[in-house]
N, C-alpha and C. Protein backbone atom coordinates (compact mmCIF):
# COMPACT_ATOMS: atom_id res chain seq x y z
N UNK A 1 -105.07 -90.05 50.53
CA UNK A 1 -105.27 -90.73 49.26
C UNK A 1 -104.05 -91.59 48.98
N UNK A 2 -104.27 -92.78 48.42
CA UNK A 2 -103.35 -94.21 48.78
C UNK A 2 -102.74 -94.09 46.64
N UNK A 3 -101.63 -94.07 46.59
CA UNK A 3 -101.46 -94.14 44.59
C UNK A 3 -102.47 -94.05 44.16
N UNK A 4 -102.69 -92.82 44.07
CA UNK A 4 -103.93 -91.58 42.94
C UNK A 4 -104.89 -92.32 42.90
N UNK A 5 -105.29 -93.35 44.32
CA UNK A 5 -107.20 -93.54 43.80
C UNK A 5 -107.41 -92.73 44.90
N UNK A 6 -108.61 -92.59 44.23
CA UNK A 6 -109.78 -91.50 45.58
C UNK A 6 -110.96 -92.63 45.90
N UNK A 7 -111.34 -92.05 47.05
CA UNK A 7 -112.55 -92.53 48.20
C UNK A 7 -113.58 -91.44 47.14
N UNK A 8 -115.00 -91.71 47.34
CA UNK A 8 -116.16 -91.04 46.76
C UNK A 8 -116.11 -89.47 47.21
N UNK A 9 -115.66 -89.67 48.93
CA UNK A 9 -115.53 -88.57 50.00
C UNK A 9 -114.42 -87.86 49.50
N UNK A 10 -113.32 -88.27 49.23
CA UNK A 10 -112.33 -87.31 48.47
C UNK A 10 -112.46 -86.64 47.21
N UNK A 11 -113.04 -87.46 46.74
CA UNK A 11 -113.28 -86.92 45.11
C UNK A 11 -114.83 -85.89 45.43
N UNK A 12 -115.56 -86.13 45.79
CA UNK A 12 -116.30 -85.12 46.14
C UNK A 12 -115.90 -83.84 46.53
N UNK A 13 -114.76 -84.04 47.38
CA UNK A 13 -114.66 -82.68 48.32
C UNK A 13 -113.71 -82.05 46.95
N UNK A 14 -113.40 -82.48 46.06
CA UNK A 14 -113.01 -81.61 44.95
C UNK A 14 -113.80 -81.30 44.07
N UNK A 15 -115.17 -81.09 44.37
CA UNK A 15 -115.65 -81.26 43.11
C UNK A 15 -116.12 -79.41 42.96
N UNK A 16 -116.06 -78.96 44.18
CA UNK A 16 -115.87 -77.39 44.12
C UNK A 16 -114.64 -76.71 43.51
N UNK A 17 -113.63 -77.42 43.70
CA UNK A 17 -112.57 -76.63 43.41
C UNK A 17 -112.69 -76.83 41.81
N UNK A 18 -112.85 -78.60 41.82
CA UNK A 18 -112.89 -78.40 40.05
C UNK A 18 -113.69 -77.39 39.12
N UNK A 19 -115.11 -77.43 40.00
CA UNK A 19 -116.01 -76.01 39.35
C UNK A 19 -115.20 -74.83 38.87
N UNK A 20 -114.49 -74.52 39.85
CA UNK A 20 -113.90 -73.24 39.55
C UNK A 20 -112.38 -73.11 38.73
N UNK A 21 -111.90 -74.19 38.88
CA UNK A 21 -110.75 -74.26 38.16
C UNK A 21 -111.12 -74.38 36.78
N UNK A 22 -112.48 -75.09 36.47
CA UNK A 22 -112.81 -75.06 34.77
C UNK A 22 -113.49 -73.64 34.33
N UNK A 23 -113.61 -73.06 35.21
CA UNK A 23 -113.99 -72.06 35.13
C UNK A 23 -113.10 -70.84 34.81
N UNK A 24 -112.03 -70.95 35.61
CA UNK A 24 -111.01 -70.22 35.28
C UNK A 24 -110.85 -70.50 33.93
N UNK A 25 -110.20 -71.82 33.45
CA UNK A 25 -109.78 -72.55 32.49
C UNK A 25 -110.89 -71.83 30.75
N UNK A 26 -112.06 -72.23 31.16
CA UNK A 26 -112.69 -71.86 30.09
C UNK A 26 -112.72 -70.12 30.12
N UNK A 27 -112.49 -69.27 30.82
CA UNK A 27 -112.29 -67.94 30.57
C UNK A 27 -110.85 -67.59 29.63
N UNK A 28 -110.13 -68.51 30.17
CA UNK A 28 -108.40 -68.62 29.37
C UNK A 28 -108.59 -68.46 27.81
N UNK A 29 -109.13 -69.89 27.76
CA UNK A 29 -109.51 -70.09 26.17
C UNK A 29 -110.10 -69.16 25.94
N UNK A 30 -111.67 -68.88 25.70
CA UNK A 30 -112.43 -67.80 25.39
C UNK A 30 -111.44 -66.44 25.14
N UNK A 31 -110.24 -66.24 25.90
CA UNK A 31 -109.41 -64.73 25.99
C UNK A 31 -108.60 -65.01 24.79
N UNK A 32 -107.95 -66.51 24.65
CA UNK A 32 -106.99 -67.08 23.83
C UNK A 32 -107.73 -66.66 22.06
N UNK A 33 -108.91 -67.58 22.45
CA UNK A 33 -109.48 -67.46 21.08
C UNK A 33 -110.00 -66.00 20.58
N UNK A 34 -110.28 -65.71 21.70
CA UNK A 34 -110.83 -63.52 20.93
C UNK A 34 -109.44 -63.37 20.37
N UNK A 35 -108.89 -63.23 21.21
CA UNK A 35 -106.95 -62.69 20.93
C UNK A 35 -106.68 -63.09 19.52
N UNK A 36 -106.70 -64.62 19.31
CA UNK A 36 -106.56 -65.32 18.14
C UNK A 36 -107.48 -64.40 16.79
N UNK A 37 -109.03 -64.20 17.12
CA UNK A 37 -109.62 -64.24 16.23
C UNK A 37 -109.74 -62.74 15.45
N UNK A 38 -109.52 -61.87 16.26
CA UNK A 38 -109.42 -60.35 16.22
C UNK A 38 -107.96 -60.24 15.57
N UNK A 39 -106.80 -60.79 15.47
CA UNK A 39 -105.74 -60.64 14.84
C UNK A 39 -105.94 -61.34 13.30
N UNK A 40 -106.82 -62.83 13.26
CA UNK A 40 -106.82 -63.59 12.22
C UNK A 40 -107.82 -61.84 11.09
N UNK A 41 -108.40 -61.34 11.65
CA UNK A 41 -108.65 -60.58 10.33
C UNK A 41 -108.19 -59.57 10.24
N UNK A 42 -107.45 -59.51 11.18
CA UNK A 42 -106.65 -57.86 10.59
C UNK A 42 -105.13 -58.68 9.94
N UNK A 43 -103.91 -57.69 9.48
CA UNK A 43 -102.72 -58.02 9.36
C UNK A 43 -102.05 -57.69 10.88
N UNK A 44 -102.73 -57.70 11.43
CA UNK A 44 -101.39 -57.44 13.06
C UNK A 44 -101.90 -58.65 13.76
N UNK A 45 -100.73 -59.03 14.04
CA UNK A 45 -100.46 -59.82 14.76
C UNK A 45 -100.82 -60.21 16.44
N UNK A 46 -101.31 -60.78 17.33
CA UNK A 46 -101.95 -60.68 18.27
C UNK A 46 -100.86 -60.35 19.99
N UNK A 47 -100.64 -59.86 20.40
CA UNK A 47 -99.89 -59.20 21.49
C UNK A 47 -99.11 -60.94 21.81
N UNK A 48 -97.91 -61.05 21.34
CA UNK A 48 -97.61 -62.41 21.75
C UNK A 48 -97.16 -62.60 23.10
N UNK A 49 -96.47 -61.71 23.54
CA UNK A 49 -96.28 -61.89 25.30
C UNK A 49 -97.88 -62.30 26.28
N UNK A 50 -99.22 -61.46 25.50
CA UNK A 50 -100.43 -61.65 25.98
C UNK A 50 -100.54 -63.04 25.70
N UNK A 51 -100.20 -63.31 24.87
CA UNK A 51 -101.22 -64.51 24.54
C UNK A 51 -100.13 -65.88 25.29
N UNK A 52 -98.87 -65.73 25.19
CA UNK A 52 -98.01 -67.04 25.76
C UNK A 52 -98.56 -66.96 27.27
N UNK A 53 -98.84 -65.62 27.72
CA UNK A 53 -99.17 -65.40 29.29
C UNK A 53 -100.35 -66.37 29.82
N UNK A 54 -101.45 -66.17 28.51
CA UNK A 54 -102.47 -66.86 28.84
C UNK A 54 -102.49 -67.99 28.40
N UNK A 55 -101.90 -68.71 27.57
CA UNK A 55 -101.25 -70.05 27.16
C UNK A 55 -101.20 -70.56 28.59
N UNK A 56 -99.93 -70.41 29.23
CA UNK A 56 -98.96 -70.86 30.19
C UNK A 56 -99.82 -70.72 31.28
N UNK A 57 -101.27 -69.89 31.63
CA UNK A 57 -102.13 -70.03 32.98
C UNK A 57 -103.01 -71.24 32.23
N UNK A 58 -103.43 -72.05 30.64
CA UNK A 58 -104.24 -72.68 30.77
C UNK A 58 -103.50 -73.73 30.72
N UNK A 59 -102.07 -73.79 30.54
CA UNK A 59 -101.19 -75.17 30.86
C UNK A 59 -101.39 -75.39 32.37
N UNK A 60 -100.81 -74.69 33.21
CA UNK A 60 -100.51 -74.59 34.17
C UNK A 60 -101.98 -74.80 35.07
N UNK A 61 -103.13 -74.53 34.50
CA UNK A 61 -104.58 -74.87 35.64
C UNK A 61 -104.17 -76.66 34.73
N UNK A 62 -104.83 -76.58 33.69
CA UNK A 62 -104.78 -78.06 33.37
C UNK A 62 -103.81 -78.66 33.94
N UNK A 63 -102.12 -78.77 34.20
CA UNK A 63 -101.56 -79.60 34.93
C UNK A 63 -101.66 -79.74 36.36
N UNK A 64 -102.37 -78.87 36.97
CA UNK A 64 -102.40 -78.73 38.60
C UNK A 64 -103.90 -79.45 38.84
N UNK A 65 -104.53 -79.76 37.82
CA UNK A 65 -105.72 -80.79 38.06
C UNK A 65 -105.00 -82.61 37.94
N UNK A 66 -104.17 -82.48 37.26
CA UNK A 66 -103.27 -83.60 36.69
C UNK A 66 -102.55 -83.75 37.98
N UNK A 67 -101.78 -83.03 38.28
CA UNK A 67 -100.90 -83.45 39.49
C UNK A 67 -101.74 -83.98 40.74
N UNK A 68 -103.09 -83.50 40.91
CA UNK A 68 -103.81 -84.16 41.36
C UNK A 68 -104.31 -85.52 41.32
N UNK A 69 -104.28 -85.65 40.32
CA UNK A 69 -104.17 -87.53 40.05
C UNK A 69 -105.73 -87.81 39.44
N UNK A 70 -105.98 -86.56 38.98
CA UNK A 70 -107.57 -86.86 38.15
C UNK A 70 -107.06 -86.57 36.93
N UNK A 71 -108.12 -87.59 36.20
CA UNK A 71 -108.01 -87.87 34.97
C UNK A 71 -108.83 -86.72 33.55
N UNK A 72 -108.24 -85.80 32.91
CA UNK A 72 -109.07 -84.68 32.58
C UNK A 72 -109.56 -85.65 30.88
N UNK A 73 -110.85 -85.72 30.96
CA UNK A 73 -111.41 -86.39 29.53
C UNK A 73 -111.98 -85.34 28.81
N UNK A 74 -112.20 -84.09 29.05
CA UNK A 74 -112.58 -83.03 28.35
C UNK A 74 -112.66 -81.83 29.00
N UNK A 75 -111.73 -80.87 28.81
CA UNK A 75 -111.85 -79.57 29.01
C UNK A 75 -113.19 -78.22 29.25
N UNK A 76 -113.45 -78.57 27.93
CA UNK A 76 -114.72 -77.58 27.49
C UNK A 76 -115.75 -77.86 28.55
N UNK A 77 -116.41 -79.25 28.42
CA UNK A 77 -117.05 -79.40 29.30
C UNK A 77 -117.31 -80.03 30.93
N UNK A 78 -115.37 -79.82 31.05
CA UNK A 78 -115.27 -80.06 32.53
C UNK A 78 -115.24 -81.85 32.96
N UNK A 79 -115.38 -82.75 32.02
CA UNK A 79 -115.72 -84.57 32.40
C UNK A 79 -114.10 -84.52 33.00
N UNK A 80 -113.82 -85.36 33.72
CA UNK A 80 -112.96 -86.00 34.76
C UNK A 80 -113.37 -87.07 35.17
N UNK A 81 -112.24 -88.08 35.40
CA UNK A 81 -112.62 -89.73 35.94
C UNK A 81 -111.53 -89.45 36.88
N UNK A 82 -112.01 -90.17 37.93
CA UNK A 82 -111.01 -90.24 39.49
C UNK A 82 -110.78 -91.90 39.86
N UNK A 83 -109.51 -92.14 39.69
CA UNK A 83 -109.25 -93.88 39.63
C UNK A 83 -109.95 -93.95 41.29
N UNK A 84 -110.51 -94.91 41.14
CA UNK A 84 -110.93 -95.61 42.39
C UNK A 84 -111.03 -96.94 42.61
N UNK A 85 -111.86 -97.53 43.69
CA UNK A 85 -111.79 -99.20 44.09
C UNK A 85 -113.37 -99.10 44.18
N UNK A 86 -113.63 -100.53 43.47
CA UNK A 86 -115.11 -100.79 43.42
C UNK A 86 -115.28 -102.20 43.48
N UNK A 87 -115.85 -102.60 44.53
CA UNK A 87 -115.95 -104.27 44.43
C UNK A 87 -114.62 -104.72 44.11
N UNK A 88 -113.52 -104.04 44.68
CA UNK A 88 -112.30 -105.13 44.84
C UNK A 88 -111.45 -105.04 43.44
N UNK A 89 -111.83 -103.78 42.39
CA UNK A 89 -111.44 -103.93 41.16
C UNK A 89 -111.65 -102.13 41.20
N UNK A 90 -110.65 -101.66 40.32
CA UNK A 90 -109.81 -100.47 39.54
C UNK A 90 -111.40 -99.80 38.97
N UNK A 91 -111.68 -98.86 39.22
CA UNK A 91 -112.83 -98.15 38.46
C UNK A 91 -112.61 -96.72 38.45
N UNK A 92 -113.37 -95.60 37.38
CA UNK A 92 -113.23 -94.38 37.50
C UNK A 92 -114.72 -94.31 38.29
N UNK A 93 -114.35 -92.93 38.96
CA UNK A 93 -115.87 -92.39 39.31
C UNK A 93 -115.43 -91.14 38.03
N UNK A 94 -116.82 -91.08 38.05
CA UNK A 94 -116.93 -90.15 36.69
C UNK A 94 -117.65 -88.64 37.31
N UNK A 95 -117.48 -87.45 36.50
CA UNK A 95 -117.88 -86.43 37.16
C UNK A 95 -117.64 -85.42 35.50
N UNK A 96 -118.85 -84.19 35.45
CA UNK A 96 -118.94 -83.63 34.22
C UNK A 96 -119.57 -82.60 35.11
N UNK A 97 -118.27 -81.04 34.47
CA UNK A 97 -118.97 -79.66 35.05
C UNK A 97 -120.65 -79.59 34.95
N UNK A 98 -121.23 -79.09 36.25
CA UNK A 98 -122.54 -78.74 36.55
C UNK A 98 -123.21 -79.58 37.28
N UNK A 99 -122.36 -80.88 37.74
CA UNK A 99 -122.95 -81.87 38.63
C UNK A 99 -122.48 -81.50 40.15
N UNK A 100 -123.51 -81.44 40.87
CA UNK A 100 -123.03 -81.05 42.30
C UNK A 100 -122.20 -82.05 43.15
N UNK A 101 -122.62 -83.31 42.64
CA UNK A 101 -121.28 -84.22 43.47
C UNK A 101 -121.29 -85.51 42.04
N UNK A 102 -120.43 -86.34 42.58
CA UNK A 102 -120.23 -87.81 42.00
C UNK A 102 -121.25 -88.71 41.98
N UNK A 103 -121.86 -88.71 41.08
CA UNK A 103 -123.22 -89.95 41.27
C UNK A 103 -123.28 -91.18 40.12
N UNK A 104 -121.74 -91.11 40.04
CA UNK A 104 -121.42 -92.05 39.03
C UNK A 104 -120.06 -92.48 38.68
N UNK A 105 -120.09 -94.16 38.33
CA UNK A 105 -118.81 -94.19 37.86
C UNK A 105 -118.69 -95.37 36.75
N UNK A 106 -117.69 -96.02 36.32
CA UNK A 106 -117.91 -96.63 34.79
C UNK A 106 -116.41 -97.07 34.87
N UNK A 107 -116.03 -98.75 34.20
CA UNK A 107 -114.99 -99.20 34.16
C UNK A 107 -114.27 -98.80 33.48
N UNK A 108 -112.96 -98.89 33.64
CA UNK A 108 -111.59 -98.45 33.00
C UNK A 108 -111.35 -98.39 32.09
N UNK A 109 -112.26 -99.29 30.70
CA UNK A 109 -111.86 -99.57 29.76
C UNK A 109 -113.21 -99.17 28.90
N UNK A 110 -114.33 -98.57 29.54
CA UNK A 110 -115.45 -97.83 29.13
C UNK A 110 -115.30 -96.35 29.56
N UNK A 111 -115.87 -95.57 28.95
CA UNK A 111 -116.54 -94.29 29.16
C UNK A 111 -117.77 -93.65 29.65
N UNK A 112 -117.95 -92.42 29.20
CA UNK A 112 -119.24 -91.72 29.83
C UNK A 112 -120.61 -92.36 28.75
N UNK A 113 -120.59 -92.45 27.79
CA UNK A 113 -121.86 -93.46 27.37
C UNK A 113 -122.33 -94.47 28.66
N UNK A 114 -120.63 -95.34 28.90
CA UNK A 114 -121.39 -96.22 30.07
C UNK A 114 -121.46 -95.86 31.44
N UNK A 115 -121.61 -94.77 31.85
CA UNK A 115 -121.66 -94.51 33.36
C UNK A 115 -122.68 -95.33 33.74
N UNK A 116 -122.46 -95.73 35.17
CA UNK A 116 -123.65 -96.52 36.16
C UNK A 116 -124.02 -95.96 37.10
N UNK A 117 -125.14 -95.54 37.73
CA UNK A 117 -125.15 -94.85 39.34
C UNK A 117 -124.41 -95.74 40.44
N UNK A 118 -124.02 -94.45 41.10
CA UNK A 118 -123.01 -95.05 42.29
C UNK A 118 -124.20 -96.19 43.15
């Protein structure tokens, strides 16, 4: 991979790992927010070593998708844009947890409203 654009073939072959990394990711939160919500009605306070622990694994998945050089547009539901080359010009391919590969992508300065098929 040439300065953080991807080929269709590269960004594909991540598109398993991303499955599971949002996956991890959304178990984090879900632990974060019980933790959170089970303390918000009592007066005790929520195990803070627990909770920075699980903080610091959903920093730490979210930046190791980043260091990857994909673009995270929403968490919850997994959307990512992967800079690429399209007709000689800068484009994202676009990708949203539950899609089995990339079948889409949309200019730099648009979003997922405008996706186009590859």
């Amino acid at each position: 991979m040439e300065s953080d654009q991807f080929t269709l073939q590269e960004a594909n072959d991540l598109v398993p790992w991303l499955e599971e990394t949002f996956q991890r990711l959304t178990g984090l939160r879900d632990e974060i927010a019980g933790l959170r919500s089970r303390a918000g009605g009592e007066a005790v306070d929520p195990d803070q070593g627990e909770l920075e622990a699980l903080e610091r694994g959903l920093d730490d998945g979210f930046q190791e998708i980043l260091d990857r050089g994909i673009i995270v547009r929403n968490i919850a539901s997994g959307l990512v844009d992967f800079p690429s080359q399209r007709e000689g010009r800068e484009v994202y391919l676009c990708w949203i947890g539950g899609e089995e590969r990339i079948d889409f992508w949309h200019e730099t300065d648009q979003g997922f409203a405008h996706r186009q098929p590859l």
